[in-house]
N, C-alpha and C. Protein backbone atom coordinates (compact mmCIF):
# COMPACT_ATOMS: atom_id res chain seq x y z
N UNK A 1 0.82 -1.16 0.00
CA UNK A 1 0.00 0.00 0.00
C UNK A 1 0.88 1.25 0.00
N UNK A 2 0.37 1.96 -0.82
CA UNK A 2 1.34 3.26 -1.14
C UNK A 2 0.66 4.59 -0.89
N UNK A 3 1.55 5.19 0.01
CA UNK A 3 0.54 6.65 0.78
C UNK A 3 0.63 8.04 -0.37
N UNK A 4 0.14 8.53 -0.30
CA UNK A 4 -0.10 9.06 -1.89
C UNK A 4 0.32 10.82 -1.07
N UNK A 5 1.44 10.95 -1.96
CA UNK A 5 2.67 12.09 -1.55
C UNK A 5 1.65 13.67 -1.51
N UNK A 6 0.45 13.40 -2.51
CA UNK A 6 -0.13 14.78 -2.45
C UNK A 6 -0.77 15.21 -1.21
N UNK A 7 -1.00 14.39 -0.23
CA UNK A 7 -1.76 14.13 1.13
C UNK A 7 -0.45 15.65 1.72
N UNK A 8 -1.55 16.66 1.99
CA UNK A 8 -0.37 17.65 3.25
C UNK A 8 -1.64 18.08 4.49
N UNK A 9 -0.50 17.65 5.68
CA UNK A 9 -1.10 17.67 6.40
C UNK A 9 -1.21 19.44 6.96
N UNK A 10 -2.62 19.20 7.74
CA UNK A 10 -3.03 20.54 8.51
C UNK A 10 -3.02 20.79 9.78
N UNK A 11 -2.83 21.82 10.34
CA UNK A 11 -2.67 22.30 11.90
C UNK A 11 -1.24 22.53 12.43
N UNK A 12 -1.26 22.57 13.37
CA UNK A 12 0.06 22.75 14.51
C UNK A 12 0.79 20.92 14.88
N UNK A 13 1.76 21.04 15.13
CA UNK A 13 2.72 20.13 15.42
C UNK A 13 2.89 20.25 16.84
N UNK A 14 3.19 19.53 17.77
CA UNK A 14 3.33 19.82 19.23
C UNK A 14 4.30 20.40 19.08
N UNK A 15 5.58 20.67 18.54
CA UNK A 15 6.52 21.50 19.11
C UNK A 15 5.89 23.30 18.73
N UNK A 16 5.36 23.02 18.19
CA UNK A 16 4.73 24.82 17.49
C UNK A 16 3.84 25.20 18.56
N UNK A 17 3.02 23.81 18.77
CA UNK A 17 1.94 24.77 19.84
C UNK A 17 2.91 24.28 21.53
N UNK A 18 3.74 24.13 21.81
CA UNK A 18 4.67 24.25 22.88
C UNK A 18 5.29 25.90 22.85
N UNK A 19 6.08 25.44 21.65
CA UNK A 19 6.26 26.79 21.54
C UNK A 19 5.86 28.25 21.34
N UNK A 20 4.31 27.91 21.09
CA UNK A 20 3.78 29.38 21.41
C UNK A 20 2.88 29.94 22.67
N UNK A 21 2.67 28.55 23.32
CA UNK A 21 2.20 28.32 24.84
C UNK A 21 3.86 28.93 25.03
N UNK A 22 4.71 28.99 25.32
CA UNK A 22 5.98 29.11 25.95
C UNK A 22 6.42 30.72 25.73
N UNK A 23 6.02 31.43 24.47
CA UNK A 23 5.52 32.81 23.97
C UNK A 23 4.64 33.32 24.81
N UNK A 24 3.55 33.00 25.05
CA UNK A 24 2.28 33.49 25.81
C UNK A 24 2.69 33.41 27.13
N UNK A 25 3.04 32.97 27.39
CA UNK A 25 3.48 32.60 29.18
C UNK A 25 4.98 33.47 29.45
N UNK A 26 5.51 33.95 28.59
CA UNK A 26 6.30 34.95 28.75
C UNK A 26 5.74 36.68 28.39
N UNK A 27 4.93 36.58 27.49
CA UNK A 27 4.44 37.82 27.36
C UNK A 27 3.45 38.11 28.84
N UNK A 28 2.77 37.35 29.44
CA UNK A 28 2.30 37.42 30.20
C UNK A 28 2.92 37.23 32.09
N UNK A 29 4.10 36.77 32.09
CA UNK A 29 5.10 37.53 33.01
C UNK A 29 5.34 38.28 32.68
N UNK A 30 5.57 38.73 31.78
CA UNK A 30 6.31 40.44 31.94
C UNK A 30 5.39 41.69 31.92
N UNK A 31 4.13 41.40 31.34
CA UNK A 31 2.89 42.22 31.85
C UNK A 31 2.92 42.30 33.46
N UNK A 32 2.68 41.07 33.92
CA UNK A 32 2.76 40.59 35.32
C UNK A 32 3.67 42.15 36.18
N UNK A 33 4.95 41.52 35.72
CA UNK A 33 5.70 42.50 36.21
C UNK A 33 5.88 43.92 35.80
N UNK A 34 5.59 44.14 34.86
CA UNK A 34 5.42 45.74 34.65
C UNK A 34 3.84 46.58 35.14
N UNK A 35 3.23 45.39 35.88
CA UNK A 35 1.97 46.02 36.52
C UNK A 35 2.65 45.92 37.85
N UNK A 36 3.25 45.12 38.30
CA UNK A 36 3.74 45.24 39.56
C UNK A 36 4.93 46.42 39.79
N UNK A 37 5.03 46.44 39.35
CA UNK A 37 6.28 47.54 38.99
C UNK A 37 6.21 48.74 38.82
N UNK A 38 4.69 49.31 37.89
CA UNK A 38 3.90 50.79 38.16
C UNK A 38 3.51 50.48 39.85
N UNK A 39 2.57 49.65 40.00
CA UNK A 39 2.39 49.97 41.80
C UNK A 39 3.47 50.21 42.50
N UNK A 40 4.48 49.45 42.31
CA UNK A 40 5.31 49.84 43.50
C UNK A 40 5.85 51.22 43.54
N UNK A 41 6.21 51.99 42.12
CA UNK A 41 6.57 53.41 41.69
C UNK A 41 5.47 54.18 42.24
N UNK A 42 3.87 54.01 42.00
CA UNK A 42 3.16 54.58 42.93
C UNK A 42 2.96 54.58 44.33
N UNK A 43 3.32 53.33 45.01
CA UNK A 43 3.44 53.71 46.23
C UNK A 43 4.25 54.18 46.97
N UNK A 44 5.51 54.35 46.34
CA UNK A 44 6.78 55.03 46.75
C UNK A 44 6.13 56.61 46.48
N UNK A 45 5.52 57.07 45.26
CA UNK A 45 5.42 58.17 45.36
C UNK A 45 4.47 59.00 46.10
N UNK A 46 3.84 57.79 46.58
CA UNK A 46 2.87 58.48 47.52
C UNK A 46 3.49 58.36 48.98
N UNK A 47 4.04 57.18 49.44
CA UNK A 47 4.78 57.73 50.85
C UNK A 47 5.80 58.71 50.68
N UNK A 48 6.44 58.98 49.36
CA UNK A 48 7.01 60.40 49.51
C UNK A 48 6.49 61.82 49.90
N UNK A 49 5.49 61.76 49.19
CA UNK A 49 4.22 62.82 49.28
C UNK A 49 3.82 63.15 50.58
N UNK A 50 3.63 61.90 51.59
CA UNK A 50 3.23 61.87 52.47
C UNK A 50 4.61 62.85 53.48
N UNK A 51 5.52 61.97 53.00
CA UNK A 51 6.53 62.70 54.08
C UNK A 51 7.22 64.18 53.61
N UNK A 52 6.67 64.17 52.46
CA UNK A 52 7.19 65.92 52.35
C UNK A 52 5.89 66.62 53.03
N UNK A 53 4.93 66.06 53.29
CA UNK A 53 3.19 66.87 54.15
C UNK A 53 4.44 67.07 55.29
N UNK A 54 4.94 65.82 55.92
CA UNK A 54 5.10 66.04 57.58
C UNK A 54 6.07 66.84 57.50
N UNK A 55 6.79 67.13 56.32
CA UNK A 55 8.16 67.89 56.70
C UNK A 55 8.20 69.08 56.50
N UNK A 56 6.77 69.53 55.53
CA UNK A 56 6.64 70.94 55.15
C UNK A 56 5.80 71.32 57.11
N UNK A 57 5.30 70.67 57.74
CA UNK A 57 4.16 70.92 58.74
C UNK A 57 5.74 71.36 59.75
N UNK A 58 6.28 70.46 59.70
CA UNK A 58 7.27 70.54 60.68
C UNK A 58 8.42 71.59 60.60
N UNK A 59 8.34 72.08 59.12
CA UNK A 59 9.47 73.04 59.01
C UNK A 59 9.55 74.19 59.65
N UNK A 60 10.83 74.96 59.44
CA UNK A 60 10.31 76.51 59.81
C UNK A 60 10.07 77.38 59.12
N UNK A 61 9.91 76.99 57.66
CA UNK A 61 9.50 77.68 56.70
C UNK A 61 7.95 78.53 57.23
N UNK A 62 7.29 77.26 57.61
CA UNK A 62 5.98 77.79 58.00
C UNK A 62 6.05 78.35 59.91
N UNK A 63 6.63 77.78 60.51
CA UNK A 63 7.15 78.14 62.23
C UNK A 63 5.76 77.80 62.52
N UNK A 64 5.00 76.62 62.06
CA UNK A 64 3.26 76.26 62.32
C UNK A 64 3.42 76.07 63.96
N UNK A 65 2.32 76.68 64.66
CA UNK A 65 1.66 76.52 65.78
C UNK A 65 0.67 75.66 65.76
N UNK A 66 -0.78 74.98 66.51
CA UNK A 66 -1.28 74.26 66.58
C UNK A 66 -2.64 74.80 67.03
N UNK A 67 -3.18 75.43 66.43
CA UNK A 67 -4.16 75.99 67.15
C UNK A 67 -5.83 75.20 67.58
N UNK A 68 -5.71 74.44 66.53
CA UNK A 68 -7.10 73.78 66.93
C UNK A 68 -6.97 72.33 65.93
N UNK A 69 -7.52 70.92 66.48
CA UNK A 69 -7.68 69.93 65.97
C UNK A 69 -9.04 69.52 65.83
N UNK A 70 -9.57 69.37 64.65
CA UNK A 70 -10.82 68.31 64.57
C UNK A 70 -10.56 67.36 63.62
N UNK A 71 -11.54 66.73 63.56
CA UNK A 71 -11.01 65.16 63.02
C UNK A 71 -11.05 65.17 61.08
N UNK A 72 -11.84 66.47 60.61
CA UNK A 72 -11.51 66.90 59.32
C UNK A 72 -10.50 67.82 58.99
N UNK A 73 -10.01 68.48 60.34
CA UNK A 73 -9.06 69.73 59.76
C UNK A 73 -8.29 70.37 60.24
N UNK A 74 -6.89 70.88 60.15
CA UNK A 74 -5.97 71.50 61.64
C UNK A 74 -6.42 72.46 61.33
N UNK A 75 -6.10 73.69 62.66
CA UNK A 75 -6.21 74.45 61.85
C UNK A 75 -4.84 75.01 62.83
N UNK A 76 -4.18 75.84 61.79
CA UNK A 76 -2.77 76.34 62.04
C UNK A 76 -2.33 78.09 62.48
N UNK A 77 -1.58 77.71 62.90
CA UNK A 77 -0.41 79.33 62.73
C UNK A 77 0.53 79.79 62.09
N UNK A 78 1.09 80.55 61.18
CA UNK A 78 2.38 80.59 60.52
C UNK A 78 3.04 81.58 61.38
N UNK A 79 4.10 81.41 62.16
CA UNK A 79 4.46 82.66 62.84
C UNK A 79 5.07 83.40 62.05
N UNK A 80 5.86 82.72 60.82
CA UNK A 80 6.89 83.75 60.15
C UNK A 80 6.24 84.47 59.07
N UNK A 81 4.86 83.94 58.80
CA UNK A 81 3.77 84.53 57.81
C UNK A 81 2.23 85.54 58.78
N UNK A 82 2.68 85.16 60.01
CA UNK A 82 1.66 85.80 60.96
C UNK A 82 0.17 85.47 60.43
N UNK A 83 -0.37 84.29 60.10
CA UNK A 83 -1.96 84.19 59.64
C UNK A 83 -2.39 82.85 59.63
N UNK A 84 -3.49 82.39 59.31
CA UNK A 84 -3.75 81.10 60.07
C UNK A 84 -4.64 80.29 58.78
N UNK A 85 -3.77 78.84 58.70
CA UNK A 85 -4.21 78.08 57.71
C UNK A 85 -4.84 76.88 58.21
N UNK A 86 -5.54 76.46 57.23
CA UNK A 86 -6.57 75.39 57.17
C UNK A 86 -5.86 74.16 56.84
N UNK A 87 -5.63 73.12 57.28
CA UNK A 87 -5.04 71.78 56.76
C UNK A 87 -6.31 70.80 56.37
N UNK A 88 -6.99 70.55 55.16
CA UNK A 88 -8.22 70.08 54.97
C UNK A 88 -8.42 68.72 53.90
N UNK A 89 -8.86 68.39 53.88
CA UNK A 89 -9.40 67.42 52.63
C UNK A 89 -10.37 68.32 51.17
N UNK A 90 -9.81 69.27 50.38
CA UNK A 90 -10.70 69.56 49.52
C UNK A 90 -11.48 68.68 48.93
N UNK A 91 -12.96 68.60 49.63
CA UNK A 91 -13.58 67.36 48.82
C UNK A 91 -14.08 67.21 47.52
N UNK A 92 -14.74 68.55 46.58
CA UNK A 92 -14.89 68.75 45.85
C UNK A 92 -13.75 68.34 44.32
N UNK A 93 -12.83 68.79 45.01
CA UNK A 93 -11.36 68.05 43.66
C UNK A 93 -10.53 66.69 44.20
N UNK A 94 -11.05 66.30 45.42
CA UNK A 94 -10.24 65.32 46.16
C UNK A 94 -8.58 65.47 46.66
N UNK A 95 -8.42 66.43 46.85
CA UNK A 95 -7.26 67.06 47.41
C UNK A 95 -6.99 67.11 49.05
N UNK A 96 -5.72 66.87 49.37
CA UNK A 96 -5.14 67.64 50.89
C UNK A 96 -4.40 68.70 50.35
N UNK A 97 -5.17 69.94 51.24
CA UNK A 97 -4.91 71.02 50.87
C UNK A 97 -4.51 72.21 52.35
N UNK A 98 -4.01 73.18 51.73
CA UNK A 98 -3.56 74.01 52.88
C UNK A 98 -4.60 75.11 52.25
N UNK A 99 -5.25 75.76 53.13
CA UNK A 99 -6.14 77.06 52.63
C UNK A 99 -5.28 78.20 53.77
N UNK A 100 -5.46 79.56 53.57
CA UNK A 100 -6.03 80.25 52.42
C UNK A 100 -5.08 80.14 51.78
N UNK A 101 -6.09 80.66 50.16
CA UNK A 101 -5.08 80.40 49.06
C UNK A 101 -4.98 79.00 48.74
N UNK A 102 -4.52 78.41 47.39
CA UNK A 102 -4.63 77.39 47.23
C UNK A 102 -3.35 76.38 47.00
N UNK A 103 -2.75 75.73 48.08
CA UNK A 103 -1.58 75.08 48.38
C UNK A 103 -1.75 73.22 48.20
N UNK A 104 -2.34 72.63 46.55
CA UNK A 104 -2.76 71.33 47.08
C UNK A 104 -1.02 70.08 47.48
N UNK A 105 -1.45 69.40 48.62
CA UNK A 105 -0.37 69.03 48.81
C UNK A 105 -0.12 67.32 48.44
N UNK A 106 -1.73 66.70 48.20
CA UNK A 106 -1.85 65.32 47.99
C UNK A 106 -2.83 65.40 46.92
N UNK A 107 -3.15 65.24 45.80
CA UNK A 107 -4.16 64.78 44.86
C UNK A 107 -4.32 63.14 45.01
N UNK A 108 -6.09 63.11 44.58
CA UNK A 108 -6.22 62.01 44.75
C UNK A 108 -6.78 61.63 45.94
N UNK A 109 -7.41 62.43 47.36
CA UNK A 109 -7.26 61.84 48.43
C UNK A 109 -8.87 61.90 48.63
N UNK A 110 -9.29 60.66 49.41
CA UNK A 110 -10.69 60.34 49.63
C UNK A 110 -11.11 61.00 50.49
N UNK A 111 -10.15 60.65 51.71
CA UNK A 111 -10.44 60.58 53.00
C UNK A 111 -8.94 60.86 54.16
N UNK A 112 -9.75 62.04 54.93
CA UNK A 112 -8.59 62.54 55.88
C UNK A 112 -8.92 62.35 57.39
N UNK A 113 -8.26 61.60 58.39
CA UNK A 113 -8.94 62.01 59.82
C UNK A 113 -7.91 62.87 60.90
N UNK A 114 -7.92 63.57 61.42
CA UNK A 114 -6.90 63.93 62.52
C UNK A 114 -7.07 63.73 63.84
N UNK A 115 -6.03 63.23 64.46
CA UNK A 115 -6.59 63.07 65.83
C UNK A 115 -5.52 64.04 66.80
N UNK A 116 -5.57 64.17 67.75
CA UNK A 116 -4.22 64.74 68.98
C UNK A 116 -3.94 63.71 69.50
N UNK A 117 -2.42 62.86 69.53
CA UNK A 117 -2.30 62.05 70.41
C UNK A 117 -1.33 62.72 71.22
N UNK A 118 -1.21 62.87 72.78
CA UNK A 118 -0.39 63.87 73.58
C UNK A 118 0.10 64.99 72.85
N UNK A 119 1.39 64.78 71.98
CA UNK A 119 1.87 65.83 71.59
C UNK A 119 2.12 65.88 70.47
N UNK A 120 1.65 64.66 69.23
CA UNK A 120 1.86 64.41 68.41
C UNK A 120 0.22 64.63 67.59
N UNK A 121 0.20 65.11 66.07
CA UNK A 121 -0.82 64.97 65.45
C UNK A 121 -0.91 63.36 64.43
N UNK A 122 -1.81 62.93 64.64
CA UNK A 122 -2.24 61.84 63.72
C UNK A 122 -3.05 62.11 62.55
N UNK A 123 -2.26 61.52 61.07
CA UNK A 123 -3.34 61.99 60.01
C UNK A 123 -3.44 60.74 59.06
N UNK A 124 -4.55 60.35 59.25
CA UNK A 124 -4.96 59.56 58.54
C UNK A 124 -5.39 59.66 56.87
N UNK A 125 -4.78 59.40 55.93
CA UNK A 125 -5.28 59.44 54.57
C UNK A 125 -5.38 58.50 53.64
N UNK A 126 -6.02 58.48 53.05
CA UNK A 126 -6.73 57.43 51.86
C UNK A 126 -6.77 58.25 50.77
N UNK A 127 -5.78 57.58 49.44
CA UNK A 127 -5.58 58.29 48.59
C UNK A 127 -5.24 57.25 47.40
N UNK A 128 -6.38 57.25 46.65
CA UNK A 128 -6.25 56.38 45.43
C UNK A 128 -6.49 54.74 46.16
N UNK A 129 -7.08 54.52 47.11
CA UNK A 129 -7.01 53.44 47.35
C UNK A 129 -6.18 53.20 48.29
N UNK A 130 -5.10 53.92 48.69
CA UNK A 130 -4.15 53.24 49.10
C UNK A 130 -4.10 54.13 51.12
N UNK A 131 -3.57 53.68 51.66
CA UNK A 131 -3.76 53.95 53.32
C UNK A 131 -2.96 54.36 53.98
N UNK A 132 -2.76 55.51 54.83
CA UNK A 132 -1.42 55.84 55.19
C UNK A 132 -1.45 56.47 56.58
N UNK A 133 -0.98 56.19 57.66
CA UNK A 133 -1.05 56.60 58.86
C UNK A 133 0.25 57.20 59.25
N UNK A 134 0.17 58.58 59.62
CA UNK A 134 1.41 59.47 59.48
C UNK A 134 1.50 60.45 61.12
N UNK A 135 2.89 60.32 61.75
CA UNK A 135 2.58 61.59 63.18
C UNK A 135 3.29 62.36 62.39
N UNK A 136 2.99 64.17 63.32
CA UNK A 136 3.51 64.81 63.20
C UNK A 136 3.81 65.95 64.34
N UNK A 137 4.84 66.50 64.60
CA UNK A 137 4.45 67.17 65.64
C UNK A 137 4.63 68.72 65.17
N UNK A 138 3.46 69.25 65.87
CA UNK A 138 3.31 70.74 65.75
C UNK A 138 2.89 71.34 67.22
N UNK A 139 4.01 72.54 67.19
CA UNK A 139 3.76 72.59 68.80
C UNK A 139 2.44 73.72 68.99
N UNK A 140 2.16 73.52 70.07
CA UNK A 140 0.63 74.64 70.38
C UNK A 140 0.68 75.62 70.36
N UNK A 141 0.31 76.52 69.83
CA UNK A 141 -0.45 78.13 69.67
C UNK A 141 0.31 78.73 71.24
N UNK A 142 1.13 79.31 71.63
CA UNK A 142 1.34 80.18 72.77
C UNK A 142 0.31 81.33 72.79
N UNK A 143 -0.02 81.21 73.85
CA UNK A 143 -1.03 82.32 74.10
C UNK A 143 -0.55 83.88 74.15
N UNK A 144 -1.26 84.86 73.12
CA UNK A 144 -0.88 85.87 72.37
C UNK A 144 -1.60 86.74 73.93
């Protein structure tokens, strides 16, 4: 019996479809990792963010006093600017913001809480999803 030469066969060969299962499974680690890899660049840039808030609060650029805490908003002193700012959650654009005037210092932010713990301020923020619990210390308002 004689197999007749015009016969061509159709489809994939196991080494072809190995080898493009072996394609796919590499294109898809490296997606993998270049999604992992934007998050981590975003969360670095947001605990940066975070710690330039505590370092601008703490500087003496501003010489901030402490005049009043509620759980949406400080509210401040500048001694070297003599006038008194708002530390807030702009909810309308989703911002942490310094008022008066418009100083935004976090875009992106849901949700802000402040608390007084002894001598330290606590600020809670939620920004893009992501959660961040930060002290800071600002010393109290001397009585004028």
């Amino acid at each position: 019996m004689k197999l007749d030469k015009s016969y061509k066969k159709s489809g994939f060969t196991l080494m072809e479809a190995v080898l493009a299962m072996m394609i796919m499974f590499l294109i898809v680690n490296l997606a993998v990792l270049l999604i992992k890899s934007a998050q981590n660049k975003a969360q670095q840039n947001f605990n940066m963010k975070i710690t330039e808030v505590v370092q601008d609060l703490e500087s003496p650029k501003h010489a901030f006093e402490l005049v009043e805490v509620r759980s949406d908003q400080l509210t401040l002193y500048s001694k070297t600017e003599e006038k008194r700012y708002y530390l807030g959650n702009y909810v309308n654009h989703d911002m942490l913001r310094y008022t008066p005037g418009h100083m935004p210092l976090v875009l992106g932010v849901q949700h802000v809480f402040f608390k007084k713990e002894r001598n330290l301020i606590q600020i809670k923020l939620v920004s893009n999803g992501k959660k961040s619990i930060s002290y800071v210390y600002i010393p109290p308002q001397k009585k004028r």
